[in-house]
N, C-alpha and C. Protein backbone atom coordinates (compact mmCIF):
# COMPACT_ATOMS: atom_id res chain seq x y z
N UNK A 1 -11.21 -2.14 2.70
CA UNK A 1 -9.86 -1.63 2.91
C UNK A 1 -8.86 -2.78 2.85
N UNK A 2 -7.85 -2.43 1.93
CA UNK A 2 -6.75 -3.75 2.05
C UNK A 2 -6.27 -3.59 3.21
N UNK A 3 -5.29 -5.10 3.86
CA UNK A 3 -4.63 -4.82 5.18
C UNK A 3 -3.52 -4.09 5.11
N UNK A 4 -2.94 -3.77 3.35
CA UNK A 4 -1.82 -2.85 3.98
C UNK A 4 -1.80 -1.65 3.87
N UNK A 5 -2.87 -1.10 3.83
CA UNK A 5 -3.58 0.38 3.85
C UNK A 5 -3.67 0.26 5.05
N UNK A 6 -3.36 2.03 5.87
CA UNK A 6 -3.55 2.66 6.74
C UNK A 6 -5.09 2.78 7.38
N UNK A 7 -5.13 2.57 8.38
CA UNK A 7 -6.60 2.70 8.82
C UNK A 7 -7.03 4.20 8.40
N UNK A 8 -6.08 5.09 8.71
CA UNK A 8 -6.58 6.89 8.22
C UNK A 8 -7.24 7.16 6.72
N UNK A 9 -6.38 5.64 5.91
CA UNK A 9 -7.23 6.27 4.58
C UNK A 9 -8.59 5.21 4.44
N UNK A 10 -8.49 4.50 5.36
CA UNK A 10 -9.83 3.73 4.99
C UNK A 10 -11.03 4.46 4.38
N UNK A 11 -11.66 5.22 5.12
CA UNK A 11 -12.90 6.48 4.86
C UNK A 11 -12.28 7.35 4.88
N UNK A 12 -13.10 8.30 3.47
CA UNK A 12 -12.86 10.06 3.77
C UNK A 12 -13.15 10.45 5.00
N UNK A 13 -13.62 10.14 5.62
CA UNK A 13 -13.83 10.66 7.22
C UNK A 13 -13.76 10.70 8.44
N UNK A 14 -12.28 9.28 8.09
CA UNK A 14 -11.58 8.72 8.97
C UNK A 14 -10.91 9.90 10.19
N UNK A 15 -10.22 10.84 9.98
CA UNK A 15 -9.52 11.86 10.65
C UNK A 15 -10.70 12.61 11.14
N UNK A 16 -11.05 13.21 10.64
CA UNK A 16 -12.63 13.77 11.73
C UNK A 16 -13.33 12.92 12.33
N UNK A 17 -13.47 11.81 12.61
CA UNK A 17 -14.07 10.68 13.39
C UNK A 17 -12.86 10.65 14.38
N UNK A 18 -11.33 10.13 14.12
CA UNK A 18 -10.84 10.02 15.51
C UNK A 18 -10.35 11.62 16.40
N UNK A 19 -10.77 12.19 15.27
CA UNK A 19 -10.37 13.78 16.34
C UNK A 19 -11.76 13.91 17.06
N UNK A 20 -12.37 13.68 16.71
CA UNK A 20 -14.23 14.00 17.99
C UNK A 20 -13.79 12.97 18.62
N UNK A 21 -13.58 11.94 18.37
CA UNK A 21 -13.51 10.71 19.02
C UNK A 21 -12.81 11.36 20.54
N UNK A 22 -11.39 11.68 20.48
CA UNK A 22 -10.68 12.10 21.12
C UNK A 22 -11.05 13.13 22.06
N UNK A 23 -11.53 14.22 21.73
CA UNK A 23 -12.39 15.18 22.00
C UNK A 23 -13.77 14.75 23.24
N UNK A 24 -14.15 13.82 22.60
CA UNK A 24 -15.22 13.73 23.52
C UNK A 24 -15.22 12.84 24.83
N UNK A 25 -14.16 11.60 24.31
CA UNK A 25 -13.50 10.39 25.45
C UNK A 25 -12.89 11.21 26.42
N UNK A 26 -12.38 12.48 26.10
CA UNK A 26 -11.01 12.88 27.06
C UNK A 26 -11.69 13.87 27.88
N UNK A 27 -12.96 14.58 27.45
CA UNK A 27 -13.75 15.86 28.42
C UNK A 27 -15.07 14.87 28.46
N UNK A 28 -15.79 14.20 28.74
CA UNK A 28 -16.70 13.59 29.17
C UNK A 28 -16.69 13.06 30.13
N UNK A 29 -17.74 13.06 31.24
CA UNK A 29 -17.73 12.98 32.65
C UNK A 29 -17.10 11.66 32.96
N UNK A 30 -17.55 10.79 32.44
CA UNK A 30 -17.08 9.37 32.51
C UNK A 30 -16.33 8.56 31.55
N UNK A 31 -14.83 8.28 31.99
CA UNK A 31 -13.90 8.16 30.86
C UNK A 31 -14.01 6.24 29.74
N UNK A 32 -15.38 5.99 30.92
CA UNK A 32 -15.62 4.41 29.75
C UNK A 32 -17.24 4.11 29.55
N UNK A 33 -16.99 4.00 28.81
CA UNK A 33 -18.48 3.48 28.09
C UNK A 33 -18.40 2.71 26.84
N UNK A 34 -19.98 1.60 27.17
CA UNK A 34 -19.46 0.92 25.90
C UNK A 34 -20.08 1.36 24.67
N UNK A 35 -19.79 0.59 23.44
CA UNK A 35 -19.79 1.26 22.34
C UNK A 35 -21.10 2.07 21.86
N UNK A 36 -22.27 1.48 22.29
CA UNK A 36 -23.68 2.33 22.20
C UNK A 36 -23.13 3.40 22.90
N UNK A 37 -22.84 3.37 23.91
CA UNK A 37 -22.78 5.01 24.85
C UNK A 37 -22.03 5.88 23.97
N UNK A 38 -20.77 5.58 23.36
CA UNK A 38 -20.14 6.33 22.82
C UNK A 38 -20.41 7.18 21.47
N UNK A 39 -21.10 5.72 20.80
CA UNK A 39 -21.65 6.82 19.68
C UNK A 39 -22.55 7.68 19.70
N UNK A 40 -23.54 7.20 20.83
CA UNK A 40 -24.46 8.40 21.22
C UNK A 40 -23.38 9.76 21.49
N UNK A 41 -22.86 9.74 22.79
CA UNK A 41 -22.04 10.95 22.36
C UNK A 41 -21.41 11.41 21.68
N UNK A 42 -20.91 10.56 20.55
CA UNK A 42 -20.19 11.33 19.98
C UNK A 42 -21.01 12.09 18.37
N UNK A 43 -22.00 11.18 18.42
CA UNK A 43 -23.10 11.40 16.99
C UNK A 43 -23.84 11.44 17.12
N UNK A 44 -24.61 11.26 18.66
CA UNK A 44 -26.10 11.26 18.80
C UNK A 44 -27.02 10.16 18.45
N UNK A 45 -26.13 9.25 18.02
CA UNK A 45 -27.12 7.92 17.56
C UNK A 45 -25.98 6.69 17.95
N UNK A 46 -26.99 6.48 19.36
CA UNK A 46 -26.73 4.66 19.65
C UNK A 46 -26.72 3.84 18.84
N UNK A 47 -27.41 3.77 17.56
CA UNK A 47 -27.24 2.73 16.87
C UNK A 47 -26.32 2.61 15.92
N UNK A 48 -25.82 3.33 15.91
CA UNK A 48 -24.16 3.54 15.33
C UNK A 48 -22.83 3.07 16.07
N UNK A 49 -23.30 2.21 17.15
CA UNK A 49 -22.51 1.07 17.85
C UNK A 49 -21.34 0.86 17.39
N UNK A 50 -21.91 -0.51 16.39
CA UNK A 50 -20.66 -1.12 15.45
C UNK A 50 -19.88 -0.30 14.87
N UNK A 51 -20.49 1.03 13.93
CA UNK A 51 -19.02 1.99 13.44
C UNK A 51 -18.61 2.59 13.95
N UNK A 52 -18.68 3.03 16.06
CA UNK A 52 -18.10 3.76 16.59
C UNK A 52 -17.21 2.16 17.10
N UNK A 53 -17.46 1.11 17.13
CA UNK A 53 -16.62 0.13 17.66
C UNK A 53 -15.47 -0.29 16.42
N UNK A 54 -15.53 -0.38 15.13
CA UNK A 54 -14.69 -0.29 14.40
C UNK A 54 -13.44 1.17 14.35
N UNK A 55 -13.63 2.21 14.65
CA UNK A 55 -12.98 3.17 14.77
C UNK A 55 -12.38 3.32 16.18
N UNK A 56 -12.61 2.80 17.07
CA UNK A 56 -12.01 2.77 18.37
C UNK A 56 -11.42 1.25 18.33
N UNK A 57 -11.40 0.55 17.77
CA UNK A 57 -11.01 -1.14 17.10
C UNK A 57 -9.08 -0.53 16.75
N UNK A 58 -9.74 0.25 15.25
CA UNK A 58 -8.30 -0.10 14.66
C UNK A 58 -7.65 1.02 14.57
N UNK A 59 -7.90 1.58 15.95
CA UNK A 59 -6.53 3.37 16.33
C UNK A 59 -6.80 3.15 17.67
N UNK A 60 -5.87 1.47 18.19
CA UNK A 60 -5.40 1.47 19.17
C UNK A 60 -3.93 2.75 19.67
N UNK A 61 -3.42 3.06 19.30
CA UNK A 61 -2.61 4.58 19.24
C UNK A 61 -3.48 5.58 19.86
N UNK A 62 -4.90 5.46 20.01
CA UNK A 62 -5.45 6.28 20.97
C UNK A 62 -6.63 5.79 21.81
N UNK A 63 -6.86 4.80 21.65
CA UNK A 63 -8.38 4.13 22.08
C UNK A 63 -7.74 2.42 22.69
N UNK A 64 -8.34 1.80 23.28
CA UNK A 64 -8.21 0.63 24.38
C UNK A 64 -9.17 0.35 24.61
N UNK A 65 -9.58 -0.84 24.39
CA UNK A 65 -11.05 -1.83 24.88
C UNK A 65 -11.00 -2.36 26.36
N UNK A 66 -11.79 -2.99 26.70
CA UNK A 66 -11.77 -3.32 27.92
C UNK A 66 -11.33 -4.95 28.10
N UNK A 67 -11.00 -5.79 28.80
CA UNK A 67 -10.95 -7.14 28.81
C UNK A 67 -11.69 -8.30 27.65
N UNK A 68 -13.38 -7.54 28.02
CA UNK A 68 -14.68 -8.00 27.74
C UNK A 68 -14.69 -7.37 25.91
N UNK A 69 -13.62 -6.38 25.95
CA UNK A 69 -13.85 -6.12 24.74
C UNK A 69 -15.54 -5.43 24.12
N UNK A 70 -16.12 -5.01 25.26
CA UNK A 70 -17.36 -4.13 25.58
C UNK A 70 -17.47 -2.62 26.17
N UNK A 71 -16.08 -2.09 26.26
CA UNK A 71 -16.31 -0.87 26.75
C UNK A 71 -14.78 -0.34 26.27
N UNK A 72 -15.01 0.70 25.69
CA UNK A 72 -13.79 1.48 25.29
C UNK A 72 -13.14 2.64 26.57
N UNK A 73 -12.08 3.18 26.24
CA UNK A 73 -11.17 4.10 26.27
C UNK A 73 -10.28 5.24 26.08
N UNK A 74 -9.99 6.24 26.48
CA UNK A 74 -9.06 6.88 25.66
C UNK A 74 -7.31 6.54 26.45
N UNK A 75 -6.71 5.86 25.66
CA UNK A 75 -5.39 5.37 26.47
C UNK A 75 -4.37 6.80 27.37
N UNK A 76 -4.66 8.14 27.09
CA UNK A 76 -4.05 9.09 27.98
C UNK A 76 -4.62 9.40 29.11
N UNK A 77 -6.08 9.04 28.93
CA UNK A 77 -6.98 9.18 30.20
C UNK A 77 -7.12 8.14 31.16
N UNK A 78 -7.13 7.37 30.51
CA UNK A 78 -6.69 5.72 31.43
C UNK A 78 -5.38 5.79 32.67
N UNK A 79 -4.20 7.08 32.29
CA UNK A 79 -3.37 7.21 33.11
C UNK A 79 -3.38 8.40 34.69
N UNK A 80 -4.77 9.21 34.28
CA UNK A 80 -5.24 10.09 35.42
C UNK A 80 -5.45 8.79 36.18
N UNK A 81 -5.54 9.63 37.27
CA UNK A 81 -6.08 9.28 38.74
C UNK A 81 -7.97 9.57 38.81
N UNK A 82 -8.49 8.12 39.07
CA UNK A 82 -9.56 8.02 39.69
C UNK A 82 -10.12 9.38 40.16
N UNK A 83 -10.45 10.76 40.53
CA UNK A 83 -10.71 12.03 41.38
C UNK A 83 -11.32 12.48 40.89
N UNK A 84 -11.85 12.28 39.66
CA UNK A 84 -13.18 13.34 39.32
C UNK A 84 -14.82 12.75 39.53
N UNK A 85 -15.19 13.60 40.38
CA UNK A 85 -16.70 13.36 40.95
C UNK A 85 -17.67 13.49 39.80
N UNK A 86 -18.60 12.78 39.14
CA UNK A 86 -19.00 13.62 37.96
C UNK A 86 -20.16 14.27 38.40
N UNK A 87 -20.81 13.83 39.69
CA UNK A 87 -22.00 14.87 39.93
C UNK A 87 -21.76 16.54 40.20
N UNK A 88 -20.42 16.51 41.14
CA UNK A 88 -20.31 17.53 41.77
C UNK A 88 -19.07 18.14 40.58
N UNK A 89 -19.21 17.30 39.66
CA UNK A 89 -17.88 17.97 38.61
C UNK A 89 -16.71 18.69 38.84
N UNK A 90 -15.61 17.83 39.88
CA UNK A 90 -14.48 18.67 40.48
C UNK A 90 -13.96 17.60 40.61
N UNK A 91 -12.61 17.71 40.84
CA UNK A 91 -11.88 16.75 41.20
C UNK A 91 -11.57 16.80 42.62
N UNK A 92 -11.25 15.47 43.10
CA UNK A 92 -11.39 15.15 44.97
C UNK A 92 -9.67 15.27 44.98
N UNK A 93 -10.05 15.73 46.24
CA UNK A 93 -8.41 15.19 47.06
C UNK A 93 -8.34 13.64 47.05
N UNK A 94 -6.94 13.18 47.19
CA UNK A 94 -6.86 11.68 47.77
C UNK A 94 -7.78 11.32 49.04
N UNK A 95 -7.36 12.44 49.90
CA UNK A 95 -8.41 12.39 51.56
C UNK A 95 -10.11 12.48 51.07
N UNK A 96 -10.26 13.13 50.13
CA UNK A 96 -11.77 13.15 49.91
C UNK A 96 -12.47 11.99 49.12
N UNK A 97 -11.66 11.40 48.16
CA UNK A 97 -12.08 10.23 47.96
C UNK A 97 -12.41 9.07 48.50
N UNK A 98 -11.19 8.51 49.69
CA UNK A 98 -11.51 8.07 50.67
C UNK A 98 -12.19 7.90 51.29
N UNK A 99 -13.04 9.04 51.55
CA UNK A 99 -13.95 9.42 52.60
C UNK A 99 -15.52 9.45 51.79
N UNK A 100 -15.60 9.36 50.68
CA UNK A 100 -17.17 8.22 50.47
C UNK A 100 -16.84 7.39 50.35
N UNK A 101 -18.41 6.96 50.63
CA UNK A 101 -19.14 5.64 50.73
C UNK A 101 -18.88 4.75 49.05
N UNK A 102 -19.10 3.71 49.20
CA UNK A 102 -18.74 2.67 47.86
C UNK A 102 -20.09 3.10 46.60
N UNK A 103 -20.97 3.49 47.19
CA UNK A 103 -22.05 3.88 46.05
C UNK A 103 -21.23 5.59 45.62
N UNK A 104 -20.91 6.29 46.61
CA UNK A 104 -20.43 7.60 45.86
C UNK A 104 -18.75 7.35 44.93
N UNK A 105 -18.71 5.95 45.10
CA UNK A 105 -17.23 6.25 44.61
C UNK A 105 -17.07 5.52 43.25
N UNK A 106 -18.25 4.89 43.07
CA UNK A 106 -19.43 4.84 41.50
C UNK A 106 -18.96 6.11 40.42
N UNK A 107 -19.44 6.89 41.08
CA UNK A 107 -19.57 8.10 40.71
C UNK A 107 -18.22 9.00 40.52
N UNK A 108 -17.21 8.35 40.87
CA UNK A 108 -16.10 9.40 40.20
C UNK A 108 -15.20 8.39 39.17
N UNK A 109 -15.05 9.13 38.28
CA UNK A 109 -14.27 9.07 37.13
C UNK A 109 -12.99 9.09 37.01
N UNK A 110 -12.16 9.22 35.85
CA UNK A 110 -10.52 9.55 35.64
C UNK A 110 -10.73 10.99 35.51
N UNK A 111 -9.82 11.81 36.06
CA UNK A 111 -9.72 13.46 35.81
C UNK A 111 -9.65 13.15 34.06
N UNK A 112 -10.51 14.15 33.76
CA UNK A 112 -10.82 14.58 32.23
C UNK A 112 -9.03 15.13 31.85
N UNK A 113 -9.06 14.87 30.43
CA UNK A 113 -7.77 15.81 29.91
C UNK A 113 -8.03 17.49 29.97
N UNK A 114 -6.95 18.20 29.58
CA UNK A 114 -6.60 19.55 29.53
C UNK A 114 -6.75 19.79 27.83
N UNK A 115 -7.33 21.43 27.80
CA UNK A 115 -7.21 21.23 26.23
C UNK A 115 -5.82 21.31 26.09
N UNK A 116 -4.59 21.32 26.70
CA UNK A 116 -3.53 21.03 25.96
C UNK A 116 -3.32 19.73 25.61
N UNK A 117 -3.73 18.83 26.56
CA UNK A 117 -3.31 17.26 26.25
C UNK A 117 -4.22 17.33 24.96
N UNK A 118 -5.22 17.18 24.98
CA UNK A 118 -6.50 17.26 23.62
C UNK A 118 -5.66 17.67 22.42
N UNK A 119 -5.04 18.91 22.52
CA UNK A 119 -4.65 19.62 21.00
C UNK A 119 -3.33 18.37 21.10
N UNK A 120 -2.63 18.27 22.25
CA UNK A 120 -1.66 17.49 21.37
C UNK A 120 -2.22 16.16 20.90
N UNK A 121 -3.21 15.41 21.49
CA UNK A 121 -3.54 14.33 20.60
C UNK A 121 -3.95 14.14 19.21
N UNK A 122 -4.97 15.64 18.95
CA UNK A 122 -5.48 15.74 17.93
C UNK A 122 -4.38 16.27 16.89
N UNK A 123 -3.13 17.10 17.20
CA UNK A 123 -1.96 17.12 16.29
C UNK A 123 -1.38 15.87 16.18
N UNK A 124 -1.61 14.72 16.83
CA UNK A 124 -0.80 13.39 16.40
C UNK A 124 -1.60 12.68 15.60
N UNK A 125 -2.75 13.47 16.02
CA UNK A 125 -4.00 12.42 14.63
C UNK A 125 -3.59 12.86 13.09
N UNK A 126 -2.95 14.19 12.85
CA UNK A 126 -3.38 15.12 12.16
C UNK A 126 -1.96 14.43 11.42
N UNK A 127 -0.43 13.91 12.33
CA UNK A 127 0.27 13.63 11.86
C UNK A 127 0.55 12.38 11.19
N UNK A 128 -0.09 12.02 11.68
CA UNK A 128 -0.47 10.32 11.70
C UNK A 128 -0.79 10.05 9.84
N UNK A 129 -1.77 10.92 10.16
CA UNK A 129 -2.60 10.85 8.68
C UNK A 129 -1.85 11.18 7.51
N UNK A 130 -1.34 12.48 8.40
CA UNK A 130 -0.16 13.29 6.86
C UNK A 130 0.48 12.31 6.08
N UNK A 131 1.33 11.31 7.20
CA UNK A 131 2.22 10.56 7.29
C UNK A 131 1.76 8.98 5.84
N UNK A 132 0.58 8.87 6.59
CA UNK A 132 -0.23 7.69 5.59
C UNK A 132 -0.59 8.01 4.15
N UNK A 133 -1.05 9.46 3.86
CA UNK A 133 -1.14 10.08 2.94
C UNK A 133 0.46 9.85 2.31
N UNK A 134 1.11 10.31 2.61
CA UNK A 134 2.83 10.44 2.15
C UNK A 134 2.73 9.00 1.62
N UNK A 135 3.12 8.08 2.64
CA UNK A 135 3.22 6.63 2.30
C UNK A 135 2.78 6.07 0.96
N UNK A 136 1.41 6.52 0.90
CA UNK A 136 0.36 5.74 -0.37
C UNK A 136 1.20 6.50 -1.59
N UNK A 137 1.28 8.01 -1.40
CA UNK A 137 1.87 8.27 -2.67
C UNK A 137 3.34 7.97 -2.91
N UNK A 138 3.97 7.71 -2.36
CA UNK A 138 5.26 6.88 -2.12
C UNK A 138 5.16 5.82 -3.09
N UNK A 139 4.40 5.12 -2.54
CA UNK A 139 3.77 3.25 -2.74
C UNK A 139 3.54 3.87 -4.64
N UNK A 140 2.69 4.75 -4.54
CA UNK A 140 2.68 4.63 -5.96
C UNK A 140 3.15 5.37 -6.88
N UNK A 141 4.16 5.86 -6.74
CA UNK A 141 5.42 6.42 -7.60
C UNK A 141 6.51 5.10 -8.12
N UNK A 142 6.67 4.95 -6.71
CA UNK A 142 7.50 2.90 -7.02
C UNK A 142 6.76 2.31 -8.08
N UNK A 143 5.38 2.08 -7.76
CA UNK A 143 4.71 1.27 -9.14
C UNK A 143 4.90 1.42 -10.22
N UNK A 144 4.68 3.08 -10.71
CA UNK A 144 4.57 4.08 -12.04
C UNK A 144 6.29 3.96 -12.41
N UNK A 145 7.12 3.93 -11.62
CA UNK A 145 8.87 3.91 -11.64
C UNK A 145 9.34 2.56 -12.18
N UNK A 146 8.27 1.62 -11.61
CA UNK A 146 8.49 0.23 -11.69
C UNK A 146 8.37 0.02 -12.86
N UNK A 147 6.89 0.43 -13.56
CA UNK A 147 6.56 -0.20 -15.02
C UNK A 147 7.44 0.57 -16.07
N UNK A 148 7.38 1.79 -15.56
CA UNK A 148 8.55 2.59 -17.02
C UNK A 148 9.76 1.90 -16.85
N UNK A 149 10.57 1.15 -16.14
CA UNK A 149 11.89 0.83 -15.92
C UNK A 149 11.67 -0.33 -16.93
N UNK A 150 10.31 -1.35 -16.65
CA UNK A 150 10.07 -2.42 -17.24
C UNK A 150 9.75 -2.36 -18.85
N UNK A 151 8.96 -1.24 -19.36
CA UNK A 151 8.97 -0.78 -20.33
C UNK A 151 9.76 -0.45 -20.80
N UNK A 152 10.97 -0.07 -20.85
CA UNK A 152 12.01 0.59 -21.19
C UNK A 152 13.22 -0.41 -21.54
N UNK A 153 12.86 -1.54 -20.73
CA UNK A 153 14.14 -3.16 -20.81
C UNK A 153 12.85 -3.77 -21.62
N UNK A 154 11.61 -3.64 -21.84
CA UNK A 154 11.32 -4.43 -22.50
C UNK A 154 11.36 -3.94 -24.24
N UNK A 155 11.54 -2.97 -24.57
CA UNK A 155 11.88 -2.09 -25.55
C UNK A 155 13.15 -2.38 -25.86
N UNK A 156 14.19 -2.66 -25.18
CA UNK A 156 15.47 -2.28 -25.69
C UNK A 156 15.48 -4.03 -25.63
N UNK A 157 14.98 -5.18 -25.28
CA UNK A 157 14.90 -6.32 -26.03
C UNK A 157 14.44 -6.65 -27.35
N UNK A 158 13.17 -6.00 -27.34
CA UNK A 158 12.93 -5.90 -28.85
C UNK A 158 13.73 -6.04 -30.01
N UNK A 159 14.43 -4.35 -29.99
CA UNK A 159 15.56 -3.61 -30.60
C UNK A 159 16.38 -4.54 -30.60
N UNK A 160 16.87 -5.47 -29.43
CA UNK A 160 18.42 -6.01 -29.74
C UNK A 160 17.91 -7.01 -30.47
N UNK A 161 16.52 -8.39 -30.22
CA UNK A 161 16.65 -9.45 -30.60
C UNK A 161 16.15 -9.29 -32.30
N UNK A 162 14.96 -8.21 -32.97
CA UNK A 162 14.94 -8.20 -33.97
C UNK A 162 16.36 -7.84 -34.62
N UNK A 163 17.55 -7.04 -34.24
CA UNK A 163 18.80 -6.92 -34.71
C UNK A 163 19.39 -8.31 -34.77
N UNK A 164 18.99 -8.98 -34.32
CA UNK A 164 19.70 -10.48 -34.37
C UNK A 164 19.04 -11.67 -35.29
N UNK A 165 17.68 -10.87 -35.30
CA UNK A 165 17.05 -11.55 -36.65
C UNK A 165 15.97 -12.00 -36.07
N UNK A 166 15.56 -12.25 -34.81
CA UNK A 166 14.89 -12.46 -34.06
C UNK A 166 13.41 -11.66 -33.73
N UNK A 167 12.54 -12.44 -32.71
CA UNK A 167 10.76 -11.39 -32.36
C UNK A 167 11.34 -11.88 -31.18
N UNK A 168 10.01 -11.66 -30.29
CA UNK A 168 9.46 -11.75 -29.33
C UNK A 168 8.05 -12.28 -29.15
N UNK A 169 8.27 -13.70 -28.27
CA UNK A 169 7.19 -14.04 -27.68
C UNK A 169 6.83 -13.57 -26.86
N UNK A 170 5.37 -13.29 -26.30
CA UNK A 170 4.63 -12.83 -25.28
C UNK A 170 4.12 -13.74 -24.70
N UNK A 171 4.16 -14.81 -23.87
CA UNK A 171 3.28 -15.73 -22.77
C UNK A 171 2.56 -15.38 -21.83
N UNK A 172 1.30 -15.76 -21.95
CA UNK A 172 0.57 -15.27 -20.79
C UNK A 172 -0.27 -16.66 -20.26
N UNK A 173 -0.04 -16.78 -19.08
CA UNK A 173 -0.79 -18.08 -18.67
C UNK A 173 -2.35 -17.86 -18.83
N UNK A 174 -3.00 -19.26 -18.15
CA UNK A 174 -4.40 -19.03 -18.99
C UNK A 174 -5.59 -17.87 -18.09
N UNK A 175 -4.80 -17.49 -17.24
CA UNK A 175 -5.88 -16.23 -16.80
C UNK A 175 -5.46 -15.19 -17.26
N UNK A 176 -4.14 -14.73 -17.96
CA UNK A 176 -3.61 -13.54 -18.38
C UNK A 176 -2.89 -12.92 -17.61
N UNK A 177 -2.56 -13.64 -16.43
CA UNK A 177 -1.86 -12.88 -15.17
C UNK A 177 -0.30 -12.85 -14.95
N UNK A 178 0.21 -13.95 -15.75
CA UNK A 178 1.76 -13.55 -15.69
C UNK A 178 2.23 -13.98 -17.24
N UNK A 179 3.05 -13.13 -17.30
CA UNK A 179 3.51 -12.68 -18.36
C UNK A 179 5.05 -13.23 -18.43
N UNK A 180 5.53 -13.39 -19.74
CA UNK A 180 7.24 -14.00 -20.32
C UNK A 180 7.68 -13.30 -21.42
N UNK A 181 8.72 -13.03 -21.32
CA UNK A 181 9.34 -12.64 -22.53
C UNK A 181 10.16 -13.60 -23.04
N UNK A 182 10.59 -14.27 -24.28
CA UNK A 182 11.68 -14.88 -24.98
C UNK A 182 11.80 -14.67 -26.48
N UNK A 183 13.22 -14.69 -26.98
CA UNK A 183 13.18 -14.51 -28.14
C UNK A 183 12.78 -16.08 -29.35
N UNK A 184 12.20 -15.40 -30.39
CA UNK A 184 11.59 -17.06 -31.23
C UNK A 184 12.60 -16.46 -32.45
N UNK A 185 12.95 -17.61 -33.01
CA UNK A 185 12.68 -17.58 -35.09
C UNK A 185 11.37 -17.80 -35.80
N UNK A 186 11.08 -16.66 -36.99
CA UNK A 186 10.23 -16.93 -37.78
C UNK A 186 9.68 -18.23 -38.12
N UNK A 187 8.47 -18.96 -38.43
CA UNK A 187 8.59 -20.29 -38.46
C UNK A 187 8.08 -20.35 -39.97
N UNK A 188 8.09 -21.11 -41.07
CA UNK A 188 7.71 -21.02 -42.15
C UNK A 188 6.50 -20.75 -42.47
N UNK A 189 5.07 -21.12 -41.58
CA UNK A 189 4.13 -20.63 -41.43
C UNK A 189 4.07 -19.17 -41.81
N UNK A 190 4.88 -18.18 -41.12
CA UNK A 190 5.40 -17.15 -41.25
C UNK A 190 5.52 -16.09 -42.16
N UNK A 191 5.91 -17.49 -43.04
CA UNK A 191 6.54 -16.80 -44.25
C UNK A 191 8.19 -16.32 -44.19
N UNK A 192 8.85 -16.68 -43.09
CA UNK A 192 10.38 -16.49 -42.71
C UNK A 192 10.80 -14.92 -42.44
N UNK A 193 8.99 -14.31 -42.44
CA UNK A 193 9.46 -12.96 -41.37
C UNK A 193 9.38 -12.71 -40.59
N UNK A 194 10.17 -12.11 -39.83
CA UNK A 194 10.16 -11.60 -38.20
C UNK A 194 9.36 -10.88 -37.38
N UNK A 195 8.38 -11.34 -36.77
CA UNK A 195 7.53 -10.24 -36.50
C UNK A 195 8.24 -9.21 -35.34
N UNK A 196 7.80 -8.22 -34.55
CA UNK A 196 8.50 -7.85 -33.97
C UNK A 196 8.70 -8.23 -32.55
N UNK A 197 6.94 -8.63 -32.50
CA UNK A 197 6.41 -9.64 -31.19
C UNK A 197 5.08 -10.66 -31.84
N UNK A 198 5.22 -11.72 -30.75
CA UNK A 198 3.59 -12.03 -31.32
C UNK A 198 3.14 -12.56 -29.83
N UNK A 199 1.97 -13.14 -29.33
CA UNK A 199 1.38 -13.20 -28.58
C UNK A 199 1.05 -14.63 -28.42
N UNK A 200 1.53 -15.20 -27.29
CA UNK A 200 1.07 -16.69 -27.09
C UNK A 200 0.49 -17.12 -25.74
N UNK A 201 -0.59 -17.54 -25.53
CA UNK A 201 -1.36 -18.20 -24.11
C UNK A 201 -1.19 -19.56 -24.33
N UNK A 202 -1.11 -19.79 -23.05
CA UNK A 202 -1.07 -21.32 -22.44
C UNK A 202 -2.25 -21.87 -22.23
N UNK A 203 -2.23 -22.86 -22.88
CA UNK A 203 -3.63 -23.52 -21.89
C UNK A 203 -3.70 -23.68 -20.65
């Protein structure tokens, strides 16, 4: 993936990876785990580590590492309150939390999201993407706009300098990568005719 490509278009399967992603960080008993844990839940295979850690990497917009950079996040769930028990699967009062012991308080989590919070994240994934999609084809209309504009001045040089009696040189340095236009005279070699262009590399 180049760096100025969107992480959404990296893989075809970029947008269904951070919508489960989302999905599963935000209703799962325990709102951190590190990257083995996650891909297990989210794919069933721990050893899919590294590509659940690249996708929670580069859509910080919904995901947050830990200090250690060993345990992920979902950044809306990070803002609940500590109260969900995951054995007894409920959320505590402030007074009830309090009131275990330091091994039971192990055991509670960030309150899970709502499927409303969920749908709205997964509509910002959905926009996100639209958005990157738009962009690229943007990006390359400019290009296609770019070369006909260039084609079109390089045409109407032609036209003027053979009217003047004149060609066109073509320069291309010695990898072929940049290119010159200038007008020449026929040289007797020639024969004293004009070509319309001719083609010259640099050493």
């Amino acid at each position: 993936m180049r760096r100025c490509d969107s992480p959404y278009l990296g893989t075809n399967n970029r947008l269904a990876d951070v919508i489960a992603t989302i999905q599963v960080m935000g209703t799962y008993k325990f709102y951190k785990l590190d990257f083995a844990g996650w891909a297990d839940r989210i794919s069933g295979d721990s050893r899919l580590a590294e590509y659940w850690k690249g996708v929670l990497s580069e859509h910080p917009e919904f995901f947050r590492l830990d200090a250690d950079r060993e345990k992920a996040s979902l950044v809306w769930r990070r803002q609940h309150q500590k109260r969900f028990h995951v054995d007894a699967e409920k959320t505590l009062s402030k007074d009830g939390f309090h009131e275990l012991s330091d091994e039971e308080k192990a055991r509670v989590s960030r309150i899970p999201l709502t499927s409303s919070e969920i749908g709205t994240l997964v509509q910002t994934a959905i926009n996100l993407h639209a958005r990157a999609l738009e962009q690229k084809t943007d990006s390359r209309w400019w290009i296609v706009g770019f070369f006909g504009i260039l084609g079109a001045l390089v045409g109407a040089l032609i036209h003027a300098w053979a009217a003047l009696g004149m060609g066109v040189a073509v320069t291309l340095d010695a990898w072929g990568s940049d290119l010159a236009f200038c007008p020449y005279r026929a040289t007797a070699a020639e024969g004293g005719h004009h070509l319309p262009f001719r083609l010259r590399r640099l050493p």
